[in-house]
Protein backbone atom coordinates (compact mmCIF):
# COMPACT_ATOMS: atom_id res chain seq x y z
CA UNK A 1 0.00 0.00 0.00
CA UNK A 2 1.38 3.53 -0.98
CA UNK A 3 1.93 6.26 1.44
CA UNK A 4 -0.48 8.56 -0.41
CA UNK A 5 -3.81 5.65 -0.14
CA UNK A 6 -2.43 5.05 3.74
CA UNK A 7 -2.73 8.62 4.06
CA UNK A 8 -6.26 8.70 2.70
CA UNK A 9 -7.58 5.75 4.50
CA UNK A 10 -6.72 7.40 7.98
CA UNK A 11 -8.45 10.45 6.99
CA UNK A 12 -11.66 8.00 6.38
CA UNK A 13 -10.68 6.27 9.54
CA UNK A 14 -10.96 9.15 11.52
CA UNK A 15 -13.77 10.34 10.35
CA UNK A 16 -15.61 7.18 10.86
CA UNK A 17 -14.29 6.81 14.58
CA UNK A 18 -15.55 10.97 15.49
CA UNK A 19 -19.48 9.19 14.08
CA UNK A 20 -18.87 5.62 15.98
CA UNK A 21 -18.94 6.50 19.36
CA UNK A 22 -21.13 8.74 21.39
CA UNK A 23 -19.12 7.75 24.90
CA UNK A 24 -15.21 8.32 24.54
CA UNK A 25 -12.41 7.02 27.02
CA UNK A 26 -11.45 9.94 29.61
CA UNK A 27 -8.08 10.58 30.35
CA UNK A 28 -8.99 8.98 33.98
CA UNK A 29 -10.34 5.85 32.35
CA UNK A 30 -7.65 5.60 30.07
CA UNK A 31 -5.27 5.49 33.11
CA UNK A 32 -7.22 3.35 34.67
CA UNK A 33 -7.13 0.69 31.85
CA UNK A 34 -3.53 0.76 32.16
CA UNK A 35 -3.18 -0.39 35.31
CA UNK A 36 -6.27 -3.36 35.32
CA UNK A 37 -4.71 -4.44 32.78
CA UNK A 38 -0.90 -3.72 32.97
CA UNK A 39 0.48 -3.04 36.35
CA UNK A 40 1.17 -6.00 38.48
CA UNK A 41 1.56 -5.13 42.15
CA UNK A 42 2.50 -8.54 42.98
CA UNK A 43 5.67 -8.29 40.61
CA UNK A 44 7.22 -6.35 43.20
CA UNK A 45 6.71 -8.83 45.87
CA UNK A 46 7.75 -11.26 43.18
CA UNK A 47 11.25 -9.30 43.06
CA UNK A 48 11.76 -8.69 47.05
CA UNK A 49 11.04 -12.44 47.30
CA UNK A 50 13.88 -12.49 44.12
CA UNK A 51 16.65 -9.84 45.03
CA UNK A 52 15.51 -8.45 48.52
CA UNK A 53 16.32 -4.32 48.01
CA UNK A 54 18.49 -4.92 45.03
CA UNK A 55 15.79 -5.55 42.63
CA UNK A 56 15.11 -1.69 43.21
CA UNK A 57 18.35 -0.84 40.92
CA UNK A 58 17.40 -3.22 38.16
CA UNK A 59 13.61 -2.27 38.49
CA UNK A 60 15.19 1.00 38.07
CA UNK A 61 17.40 0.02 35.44
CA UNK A 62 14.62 -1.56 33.11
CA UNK A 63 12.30 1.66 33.50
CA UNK A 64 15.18 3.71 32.28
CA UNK A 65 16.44 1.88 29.59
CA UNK A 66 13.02 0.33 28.79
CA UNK A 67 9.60 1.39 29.97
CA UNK A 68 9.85 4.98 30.02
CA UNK A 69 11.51 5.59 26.62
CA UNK A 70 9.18 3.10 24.60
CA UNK A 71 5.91 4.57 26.69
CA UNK A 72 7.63 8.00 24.46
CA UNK A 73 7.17 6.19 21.60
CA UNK A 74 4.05 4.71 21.95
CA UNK A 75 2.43 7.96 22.56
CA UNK A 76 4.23 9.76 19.43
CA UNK A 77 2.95 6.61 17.56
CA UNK A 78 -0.53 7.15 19.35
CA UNK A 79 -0.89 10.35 18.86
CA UNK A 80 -0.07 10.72 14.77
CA UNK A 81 -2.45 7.54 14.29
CA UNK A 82 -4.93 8.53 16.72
CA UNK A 83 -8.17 7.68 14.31
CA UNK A 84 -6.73 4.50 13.62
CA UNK A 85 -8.45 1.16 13.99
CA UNK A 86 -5.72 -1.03 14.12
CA UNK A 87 -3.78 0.05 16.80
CA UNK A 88 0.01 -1.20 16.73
CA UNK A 89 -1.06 -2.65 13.32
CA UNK A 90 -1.44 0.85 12.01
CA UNK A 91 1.30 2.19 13.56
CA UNK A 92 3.50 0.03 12.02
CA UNK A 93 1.78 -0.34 8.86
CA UNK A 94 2.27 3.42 8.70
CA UNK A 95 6.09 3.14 9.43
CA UNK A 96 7.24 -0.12 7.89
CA UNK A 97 4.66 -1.43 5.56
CA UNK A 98 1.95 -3.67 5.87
CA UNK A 99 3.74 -7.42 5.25
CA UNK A 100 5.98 -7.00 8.24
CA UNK A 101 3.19 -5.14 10.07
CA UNK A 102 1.03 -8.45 9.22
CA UNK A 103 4.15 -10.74 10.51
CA UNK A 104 4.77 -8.20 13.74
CA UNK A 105 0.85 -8.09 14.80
CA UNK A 106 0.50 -11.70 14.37
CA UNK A 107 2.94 -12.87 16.48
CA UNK A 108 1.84 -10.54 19.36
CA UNK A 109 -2.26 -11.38 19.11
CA UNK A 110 -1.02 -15.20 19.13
CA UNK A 111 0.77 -14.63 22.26
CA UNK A 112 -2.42 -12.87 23.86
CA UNK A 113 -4.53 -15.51 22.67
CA UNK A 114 -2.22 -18.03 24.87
CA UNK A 115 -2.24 -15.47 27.68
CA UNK A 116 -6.31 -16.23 27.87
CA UNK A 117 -5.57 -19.94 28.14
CA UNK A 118 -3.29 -19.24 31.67
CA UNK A 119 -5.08 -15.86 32.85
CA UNK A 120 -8.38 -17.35 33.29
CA UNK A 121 -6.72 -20.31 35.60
CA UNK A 122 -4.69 -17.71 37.63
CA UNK A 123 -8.30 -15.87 37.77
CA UNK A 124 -10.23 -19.40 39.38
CA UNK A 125 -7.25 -19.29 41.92
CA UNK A 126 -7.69 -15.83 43.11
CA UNK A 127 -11.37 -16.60 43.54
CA UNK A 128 -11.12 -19.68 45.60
CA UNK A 129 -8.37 -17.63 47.90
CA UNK A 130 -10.84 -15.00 48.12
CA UNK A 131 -13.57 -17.12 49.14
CA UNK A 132 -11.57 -20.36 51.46
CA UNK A 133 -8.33 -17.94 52.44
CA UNK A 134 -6.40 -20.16 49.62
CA UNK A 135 -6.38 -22.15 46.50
CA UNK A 136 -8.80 -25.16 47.20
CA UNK A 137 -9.43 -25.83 42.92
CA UNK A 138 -8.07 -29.14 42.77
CA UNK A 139 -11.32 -29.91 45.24
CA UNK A 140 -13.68 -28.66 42.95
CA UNK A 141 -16.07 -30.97 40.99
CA UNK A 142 -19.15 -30.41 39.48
CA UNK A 143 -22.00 -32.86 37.93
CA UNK A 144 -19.36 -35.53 38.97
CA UNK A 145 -16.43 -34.14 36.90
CA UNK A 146 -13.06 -34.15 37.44
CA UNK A 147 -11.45 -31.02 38.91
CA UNK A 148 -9.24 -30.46 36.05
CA UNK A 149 -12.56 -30.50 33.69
CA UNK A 150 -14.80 -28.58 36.07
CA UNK A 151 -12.08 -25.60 35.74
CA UNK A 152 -12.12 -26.07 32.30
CA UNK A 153 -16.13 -25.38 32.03
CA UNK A 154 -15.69 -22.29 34.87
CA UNK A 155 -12.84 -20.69 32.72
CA UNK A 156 -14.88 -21.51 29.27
CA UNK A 157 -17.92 -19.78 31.17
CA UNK A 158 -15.70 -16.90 32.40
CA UNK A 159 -14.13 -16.11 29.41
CA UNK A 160 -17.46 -16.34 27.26
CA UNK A 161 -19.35 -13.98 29.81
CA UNK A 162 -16.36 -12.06 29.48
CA UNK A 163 -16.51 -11.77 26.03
CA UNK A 164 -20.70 -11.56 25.50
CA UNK A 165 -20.68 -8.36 27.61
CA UNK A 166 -17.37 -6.94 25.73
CA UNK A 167 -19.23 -7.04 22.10
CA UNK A 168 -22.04 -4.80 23.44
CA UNK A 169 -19.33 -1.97 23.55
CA UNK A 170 -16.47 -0.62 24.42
CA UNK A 171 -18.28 1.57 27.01
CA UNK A 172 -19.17 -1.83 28.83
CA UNK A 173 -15.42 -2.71 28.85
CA UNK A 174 -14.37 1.10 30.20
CA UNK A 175 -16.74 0.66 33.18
CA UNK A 176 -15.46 -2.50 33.98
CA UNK A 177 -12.18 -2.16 33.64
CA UNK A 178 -12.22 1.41 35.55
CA UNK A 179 -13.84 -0.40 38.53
CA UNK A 180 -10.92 -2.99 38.49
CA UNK A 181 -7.92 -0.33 37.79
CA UNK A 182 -9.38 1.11 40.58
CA UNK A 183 -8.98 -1.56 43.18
CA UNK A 184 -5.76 -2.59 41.06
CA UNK A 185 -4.40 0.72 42.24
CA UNK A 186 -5.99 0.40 45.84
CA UNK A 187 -3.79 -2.54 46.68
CA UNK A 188 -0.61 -1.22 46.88
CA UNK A 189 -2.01 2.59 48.64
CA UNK A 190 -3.40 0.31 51.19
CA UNK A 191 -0.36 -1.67 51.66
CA UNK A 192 1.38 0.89 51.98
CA UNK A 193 -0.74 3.00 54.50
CA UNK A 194 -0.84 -0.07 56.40
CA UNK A 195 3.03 -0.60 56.26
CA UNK A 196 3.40 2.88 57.62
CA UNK A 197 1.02 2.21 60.34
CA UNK A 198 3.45 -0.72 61.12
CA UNK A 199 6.77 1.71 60.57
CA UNK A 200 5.41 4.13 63.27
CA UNK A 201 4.81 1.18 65.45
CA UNK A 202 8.26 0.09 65.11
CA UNK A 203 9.64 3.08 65.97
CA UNK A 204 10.96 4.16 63.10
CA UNK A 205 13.12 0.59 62.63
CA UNK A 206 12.04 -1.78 59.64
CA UNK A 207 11.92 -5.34 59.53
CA UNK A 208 14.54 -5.46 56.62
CA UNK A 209 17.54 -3.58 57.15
CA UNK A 210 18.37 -0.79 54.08
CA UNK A 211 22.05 -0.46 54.07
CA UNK A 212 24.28 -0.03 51.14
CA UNK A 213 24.77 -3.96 50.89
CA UNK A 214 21.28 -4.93 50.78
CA UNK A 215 20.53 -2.68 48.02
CA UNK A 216 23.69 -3.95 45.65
CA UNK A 217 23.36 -7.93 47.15
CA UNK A 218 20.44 -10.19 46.93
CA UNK A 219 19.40 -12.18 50.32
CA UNK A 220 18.56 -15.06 48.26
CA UNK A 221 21.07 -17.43 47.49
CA UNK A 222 19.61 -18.14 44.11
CA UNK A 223 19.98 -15.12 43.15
CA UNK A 224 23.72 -14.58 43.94
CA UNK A 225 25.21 -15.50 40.25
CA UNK A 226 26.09 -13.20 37.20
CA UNK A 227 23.51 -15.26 35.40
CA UNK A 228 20.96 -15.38 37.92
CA UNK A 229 20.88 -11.52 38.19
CA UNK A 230 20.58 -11.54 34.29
CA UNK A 231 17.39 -13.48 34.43
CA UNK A 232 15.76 -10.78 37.38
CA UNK A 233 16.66 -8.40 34.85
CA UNK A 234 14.34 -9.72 31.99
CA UNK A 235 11.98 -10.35 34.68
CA UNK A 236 11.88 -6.77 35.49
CA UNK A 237 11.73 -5.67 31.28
CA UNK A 238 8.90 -7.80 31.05
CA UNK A 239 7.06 -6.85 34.15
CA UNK A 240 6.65 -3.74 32.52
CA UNK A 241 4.86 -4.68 29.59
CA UNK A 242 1.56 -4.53 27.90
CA UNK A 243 1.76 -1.05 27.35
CA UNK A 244 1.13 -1.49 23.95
CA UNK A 245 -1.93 -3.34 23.92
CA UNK A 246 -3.64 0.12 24.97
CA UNK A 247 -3.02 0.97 21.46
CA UNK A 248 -6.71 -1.36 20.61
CA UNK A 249 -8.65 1.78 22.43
CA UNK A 250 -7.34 4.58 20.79
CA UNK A 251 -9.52 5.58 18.38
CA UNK A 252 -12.13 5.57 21.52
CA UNK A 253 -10.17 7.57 23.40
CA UNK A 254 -11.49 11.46 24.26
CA UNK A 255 -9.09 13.80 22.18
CA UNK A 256 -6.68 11.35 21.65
CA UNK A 257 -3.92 13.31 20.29
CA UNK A 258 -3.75 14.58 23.53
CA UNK A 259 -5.35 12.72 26.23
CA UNK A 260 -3.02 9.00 24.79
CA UNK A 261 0.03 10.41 25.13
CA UNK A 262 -1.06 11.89 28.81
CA UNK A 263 -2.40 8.38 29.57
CA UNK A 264 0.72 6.55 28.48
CA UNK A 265 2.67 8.72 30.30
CA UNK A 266 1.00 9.08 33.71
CA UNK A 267 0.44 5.69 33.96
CA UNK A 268 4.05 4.60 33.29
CA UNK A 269 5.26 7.21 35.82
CA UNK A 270 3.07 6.23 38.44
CA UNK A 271 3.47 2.41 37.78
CA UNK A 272 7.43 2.52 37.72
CA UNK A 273 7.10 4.80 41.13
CA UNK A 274 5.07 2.15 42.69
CA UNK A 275 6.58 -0.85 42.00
CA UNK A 276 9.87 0.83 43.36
CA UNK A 277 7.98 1.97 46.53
CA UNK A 278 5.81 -1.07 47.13
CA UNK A 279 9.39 -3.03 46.99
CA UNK A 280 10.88 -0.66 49.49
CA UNK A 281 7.83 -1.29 51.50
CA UNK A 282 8.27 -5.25 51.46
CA UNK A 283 11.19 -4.11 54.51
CA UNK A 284 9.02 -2.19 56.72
CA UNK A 285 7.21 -5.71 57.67
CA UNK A 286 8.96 -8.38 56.29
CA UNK A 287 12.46 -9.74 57.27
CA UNK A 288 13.24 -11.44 54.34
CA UNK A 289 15.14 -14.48 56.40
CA UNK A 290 12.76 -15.07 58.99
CA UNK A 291 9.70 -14.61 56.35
CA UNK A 292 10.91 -15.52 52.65
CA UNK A 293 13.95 -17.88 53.35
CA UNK A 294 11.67 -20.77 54.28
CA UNK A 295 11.57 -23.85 51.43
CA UNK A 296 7.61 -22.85 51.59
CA UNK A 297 7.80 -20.19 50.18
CA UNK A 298 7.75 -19.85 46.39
CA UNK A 299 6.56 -17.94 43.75
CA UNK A 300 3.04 -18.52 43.24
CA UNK A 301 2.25 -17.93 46.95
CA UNK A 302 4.78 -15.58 48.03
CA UNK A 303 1.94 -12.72 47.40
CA UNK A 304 0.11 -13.86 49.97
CA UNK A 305 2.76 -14.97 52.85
CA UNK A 306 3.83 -11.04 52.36
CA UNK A 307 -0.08 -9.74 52.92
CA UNK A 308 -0.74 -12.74 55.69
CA UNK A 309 2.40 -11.35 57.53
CA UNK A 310 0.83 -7.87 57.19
CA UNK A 311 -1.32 -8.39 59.21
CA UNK A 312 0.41 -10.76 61.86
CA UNK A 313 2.77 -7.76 62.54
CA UNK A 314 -0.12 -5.08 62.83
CA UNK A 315 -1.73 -7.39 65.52
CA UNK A 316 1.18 -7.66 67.25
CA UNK A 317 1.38 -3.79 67.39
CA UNK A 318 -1.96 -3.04 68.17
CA UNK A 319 -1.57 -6.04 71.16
CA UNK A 320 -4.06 -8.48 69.52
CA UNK A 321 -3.63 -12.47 70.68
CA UNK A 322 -1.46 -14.64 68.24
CA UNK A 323 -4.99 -16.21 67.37
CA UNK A 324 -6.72 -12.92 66.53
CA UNK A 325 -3.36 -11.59 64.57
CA UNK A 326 -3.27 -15.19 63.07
CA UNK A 327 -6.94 -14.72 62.04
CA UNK A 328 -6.10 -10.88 60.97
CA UNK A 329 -3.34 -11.64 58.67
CA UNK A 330 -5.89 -14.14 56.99
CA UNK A 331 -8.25 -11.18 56.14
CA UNK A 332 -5.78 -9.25 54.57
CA UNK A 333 -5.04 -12.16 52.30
CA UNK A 334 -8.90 -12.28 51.78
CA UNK A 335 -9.08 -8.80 50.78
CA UNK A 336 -5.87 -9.13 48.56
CA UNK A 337 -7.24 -12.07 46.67
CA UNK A 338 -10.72 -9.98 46.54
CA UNK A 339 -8.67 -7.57 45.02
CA UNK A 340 -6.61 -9.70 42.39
CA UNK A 341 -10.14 -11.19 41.38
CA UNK A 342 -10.91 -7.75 40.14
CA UNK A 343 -7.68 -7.22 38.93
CA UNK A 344 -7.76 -10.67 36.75
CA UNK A 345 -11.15 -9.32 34.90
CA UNK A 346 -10.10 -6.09 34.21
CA UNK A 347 -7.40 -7.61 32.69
CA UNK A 348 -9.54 -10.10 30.96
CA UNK A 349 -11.86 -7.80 29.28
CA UNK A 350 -8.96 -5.50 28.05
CA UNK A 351 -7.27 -8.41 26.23
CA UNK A 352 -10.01 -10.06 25.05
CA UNK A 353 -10.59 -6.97 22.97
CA UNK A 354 -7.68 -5.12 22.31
CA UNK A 355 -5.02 -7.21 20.85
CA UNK A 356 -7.81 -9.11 18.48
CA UNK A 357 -9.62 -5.45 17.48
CA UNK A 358 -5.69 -4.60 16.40
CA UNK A 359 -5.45 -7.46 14.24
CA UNK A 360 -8.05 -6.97 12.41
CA UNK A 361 -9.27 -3.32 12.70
CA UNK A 362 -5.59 -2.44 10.88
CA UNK A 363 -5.51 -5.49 8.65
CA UNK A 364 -6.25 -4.68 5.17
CA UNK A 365 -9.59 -5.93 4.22
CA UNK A 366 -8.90 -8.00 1.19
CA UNK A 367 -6.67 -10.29 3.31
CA UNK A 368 -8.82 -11.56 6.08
CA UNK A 369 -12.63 -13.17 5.60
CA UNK A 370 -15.17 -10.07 5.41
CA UNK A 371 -16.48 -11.33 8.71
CA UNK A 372 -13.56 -11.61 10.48
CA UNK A 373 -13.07 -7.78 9.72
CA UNK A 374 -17.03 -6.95 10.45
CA UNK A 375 -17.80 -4.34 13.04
CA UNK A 376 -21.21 -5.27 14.95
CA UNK A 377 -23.50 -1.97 15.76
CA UNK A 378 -21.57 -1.43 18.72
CA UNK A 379 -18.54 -0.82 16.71
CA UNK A 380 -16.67 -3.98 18.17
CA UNK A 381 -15.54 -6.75 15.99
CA UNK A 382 -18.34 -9.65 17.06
CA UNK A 383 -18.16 -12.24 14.97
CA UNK A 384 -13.85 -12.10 15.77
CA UNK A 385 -13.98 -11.66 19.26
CA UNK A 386 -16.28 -15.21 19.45
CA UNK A 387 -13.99 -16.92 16.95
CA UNK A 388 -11.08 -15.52 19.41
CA UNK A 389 -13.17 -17.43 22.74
CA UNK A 390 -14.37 -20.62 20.81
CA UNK A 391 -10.56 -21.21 19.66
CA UNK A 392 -9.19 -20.86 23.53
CA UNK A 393 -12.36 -22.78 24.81
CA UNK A 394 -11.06 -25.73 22.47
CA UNK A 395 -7.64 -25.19 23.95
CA UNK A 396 -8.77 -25.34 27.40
CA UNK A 397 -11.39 -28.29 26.80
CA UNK A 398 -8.53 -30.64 25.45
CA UNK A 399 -5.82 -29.79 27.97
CA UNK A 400 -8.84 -30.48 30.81
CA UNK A 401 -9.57 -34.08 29.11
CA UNK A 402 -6.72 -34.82 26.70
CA UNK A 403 -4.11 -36.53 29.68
CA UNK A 404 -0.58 -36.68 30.05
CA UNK A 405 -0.29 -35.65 25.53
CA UNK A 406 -2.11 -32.46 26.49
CA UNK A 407 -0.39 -31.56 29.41
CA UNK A 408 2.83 -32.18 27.76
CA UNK A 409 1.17 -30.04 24.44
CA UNK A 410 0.20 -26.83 27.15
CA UNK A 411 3.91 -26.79 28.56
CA UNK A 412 4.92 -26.22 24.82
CA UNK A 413 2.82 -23.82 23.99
CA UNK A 414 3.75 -21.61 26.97
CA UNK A 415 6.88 -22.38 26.08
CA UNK A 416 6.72 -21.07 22.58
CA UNK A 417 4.76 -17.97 24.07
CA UNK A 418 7.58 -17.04 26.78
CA UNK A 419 8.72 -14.26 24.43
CA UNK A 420 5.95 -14.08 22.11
CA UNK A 421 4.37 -11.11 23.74
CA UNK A 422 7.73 -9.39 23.71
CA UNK A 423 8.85 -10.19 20.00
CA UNK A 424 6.70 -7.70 18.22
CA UNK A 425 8.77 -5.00 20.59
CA UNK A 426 11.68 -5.35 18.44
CA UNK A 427 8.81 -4.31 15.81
CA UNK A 428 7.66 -1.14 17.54
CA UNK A 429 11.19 -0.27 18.53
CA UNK A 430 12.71 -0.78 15.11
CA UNK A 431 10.51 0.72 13.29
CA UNK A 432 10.52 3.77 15.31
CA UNK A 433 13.07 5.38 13.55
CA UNK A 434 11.45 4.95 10.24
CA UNK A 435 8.04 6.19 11.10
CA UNK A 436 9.80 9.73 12.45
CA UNK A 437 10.89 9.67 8.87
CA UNK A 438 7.82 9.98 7.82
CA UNK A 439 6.88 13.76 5.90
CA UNK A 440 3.21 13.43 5.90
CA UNK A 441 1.96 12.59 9.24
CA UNK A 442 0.37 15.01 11.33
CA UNK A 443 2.34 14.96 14.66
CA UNK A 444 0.49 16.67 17.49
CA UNK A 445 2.91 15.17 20.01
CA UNK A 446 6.57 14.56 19.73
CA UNK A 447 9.27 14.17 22.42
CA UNK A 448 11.81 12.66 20.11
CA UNK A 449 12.69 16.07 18.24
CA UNK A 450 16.40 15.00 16.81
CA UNK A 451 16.87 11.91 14.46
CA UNK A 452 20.40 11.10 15.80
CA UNK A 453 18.98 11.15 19.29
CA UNK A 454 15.79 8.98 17.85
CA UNK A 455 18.56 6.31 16.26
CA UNK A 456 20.97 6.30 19.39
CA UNK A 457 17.61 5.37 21.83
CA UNK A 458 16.14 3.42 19.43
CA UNK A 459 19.04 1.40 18.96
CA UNK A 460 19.80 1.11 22.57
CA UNK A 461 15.79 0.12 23.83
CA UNK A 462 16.13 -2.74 21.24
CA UNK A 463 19.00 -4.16 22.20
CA UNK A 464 17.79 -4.05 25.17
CA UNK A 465 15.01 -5.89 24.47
CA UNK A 466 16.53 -7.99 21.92
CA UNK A 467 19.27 -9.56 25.17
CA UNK A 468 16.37 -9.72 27.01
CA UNK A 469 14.71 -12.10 24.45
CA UNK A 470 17.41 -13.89 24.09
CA UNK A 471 18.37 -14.83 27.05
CA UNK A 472 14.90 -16.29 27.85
CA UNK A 473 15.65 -18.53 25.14
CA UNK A 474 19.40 -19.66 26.35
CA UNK A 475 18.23 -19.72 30.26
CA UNK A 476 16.95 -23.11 30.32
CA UNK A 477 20.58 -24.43 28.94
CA UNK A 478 22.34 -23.85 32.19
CA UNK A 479 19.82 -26.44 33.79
CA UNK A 480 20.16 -28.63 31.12
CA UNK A 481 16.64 -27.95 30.12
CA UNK A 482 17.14 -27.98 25.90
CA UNK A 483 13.68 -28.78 25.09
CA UNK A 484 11.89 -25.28 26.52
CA UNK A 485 14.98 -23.37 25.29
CA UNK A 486 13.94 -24.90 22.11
CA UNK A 487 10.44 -24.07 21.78
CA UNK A 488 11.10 -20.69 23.52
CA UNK A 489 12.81 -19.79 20.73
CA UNK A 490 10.95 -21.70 17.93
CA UNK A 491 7.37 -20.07 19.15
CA UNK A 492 7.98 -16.28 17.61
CA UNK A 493 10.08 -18.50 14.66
CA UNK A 494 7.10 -20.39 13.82
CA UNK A 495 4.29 -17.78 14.36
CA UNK A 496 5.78 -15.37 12.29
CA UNK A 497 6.56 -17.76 9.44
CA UNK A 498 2.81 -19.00 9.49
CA UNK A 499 1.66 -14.86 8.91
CA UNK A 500 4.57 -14.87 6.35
CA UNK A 501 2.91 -17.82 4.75
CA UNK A 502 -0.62 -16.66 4.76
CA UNK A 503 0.45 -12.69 3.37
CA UNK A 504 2.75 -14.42 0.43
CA UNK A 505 0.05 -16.46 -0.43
CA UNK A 506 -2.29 -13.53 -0.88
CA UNK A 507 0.11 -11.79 -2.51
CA UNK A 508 0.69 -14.44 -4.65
CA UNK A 509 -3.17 -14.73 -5.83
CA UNK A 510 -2.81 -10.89 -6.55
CA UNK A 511 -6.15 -10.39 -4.12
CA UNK A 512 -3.99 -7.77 -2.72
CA UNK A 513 -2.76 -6.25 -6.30
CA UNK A 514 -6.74 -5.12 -6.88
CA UNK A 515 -7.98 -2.06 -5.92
CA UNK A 516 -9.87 -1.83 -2.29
């Protein structure tokens, strides 16, 4: 497609999205979906459990050399293709063309379609730790099932509520997902109110010492290696992303030339801010060695062992019985869990949407089925969105029922999606440069004002990125583990070959050399 019909087609895009929607996203909401979606409180946890006060400087480190300056460059990219449909499909459609755009956009929805697969099982847990205090699923049966297929059915129903209320508008998903983001956000205020509460008690003297050492040297002895510390690091890059998905909205957004790049912004500021302050917090009531250094302690409960101990030390500061701080500290992981439940749909709704209305709101028309590419009268993609659910039902259906083969075939599909949501970065990043090269864009925001400068960050983010990636894939040597190194790496290989495939083959029947 030629820069001068791209051109045009935006202009017809945008005018189409100021008729589509009467209710737009406010630059509140906007934030809001960020962080139900995005920011992970428990991440930080995750990394005092990891590194102890050290995982501050790497934290640090990946929001530097990372978050902040690609959040930059999603909002220039926001902002020039604000009416556009398709998200990071148009953005880099507009910057690199649309074969590689195809390849790039591919890759990431396939990841996101994976991530529905494992979100909605992380979502049954939180539930059953909100309701019993902690995960009870494997006891859970219904009509006589097993408890692996009863999940199945509950995530299959969750997912297909999830997605029924979604296609009645994008309104419906902005009041859900505000309602989340806002108890999202309300974790980590109230941890930390509550950790101050604890401070003052103390007198001042936290539970983990911050000296000089523990902010350069991890407690954990796992963690004391070069290539340990390496593998926090990635952990860190990719705790901070998502932020692109938010690209799915944009043309709902109020005045998005101005209220995206505000958005992206404000909520990467605040997010980096708290997950370095939530970490710091982890020391005003948790001695890592007396709390974390037990063999109990891992990382799918480690969340919770932090909150429980919240509240063991605030009833031992306000006097309580061991009993009643016992019983206190199980609240708190109540309301946490509560919390995370909230937290998991927001989530839910965003990605069940965005990364599927990118595909194929910036996909040109000729190569996808008509009704694939069909807007419903709500303006979402319908008949998509239910192709999208029916395809992960069948995933989680045959892993539920399919035995020790389908166990072994969901372990190798997570595998190939370990970086699969990170590949199309390397996309975004590299085509960065091009798309400031651009004459004819309208550019109501830019931060990036000097092409050497835009090379020499471009160049460093995605390298960045790019050792990031790669090291996922070569991590699972050291243990001797060849076969997830090996689909690790195959997973983007084989993703972007099959979009390759499909665009070449279009090309090749010359649907795409006729005029639209």
């Amino acid at each position: 497609m030629d820069e001068e019909k791209y051109i045009e087609e935006e202009e017809v895009e945008e005018k189409e999205a100021k008729g589509t929607l009467a209710k737009k996203i406010t630059l509140m909401g906007l934030i809001l979906m960020i962080f139900s979606s995005i920011f992970g409180w428990n991440n930080s946890l995750t990394a005092f459990y990891q590194m102890g006060y050290s995982s501050i400087l790497w934290y640090l480190f990946a929001a530097v050399f990372f978050f902040i300056p690609a959040a930059l460059m999603f909002a220039e990219y926001g902002a020039s293709f604000k009416a556009a449909k398709g998200g990071i499909f148009s953005w880099l459609r507009g910057s690199i063309g649309e074969k590689l755009a195809f390849i790039g956009t591919f890759i990431w929805l396939s990841a996101w379609v994976v991530w529905l697969v494992s979100s909605s099982q992380y979502f049954l847990v939180a539930l059953s730790t909100m309701l019993f205090g902690h995960d009870t699923t494997a006891a859970w049966h219904l009509f006589g099932l097993s408890s692996d297929m009863t999940l199945a059915i509950l995530e299959v129903a969750f997912l297909t509520l999830v997605t029924f209320i979604s296609v009645h508008g994008v309104d419906r998903i902005v009041k859900v997902t505000s309602v989340a983001g806002f108890f999202t956000l309300g974790i980590p205020v109230a941890f930390t109110i509550v950790s101050l509460v604890i401070l003052f008690m103390h007198h001042g003297v936290l539970a983990e010492p911050f000296t000089v050492t523990n902010l350069v040297i991890s407690p954990n002895p796992n963690f004391m290696t070069s290539i340990a510390v390496v593998s926090f690091i990635v952990y860190a890059l990719f705790a901070y992303g998502g932020m692109e998905t938010m690209s799915g909205v944009i043309d709902n957004v109020d005045n998005p030339s101005k209220t995206f790049p505000r958005g992206v912004l404000m909520g990467a500021g605040i997010m980096m801010v708290l997950y370095v302050l939530v970490i710091f917090i982890c020391g005003i009531s948790t001695n890592w060695a007396a709390v974390l250094g037990n063999d109990n302690v891992n990382l799918a409960n480690v969340e919770y062992v932090v909150i429980n101990n919240l509240g063991l030390e605030i009833g031992k500061g306000l006097g309580l019985s061991l009993a009643a701080s016992e019983l206190l500290g199980r609240i708190f992981s109540h309301i946490t869990a509560f919390c995370d439940v909230f937290g998991g749909i927001g989530a839910a709704f965003v990605m069940s949407y965005s990364p599927i209305k990118s595909f194929v709101g910036g996909c040109d028309s000729r190569v996808l089925p008509k009704k694939l590419t069909a807007l419903n009268k709500h303006g979402m993609p319908a008949f998509a969105m239910w192709c999208q659910v029916i395809f992960v039902s069948v995933i989680i259906l045959f892993i539920a029922s399919g035995g020790a083969a389908a166990d072994e075939f969901y372990t190798i599909l997570m595998d190939m999606m370990n970086v699969g949501s990170s590949t199309p970065y390397l996309f975004l990043i590299g085509a960065f440069p091009f798309f400031k090269m651009k004459k004819d864009l309208d550019r109501p925001f830019v931060f990036y004002k000097n092409m050497t400068v835009t090379w020499l960050v471009s160049g460093i983010v995605w390298l960045v990125v790019a050792v990031g990636i790669i090291f996922t894939i070569i991590e699972p040597i050291w243990t001797g583990d060849y076969m997830t190194s090996f689909w690790t790496a195959f997973g983007p290989v084989f993703f972007g070959l099959v979009a390759w495939g499909f665009y070449t083959w279009k090309e090749h029947t010359h649907v795409l050399d006729e005029e639209k």
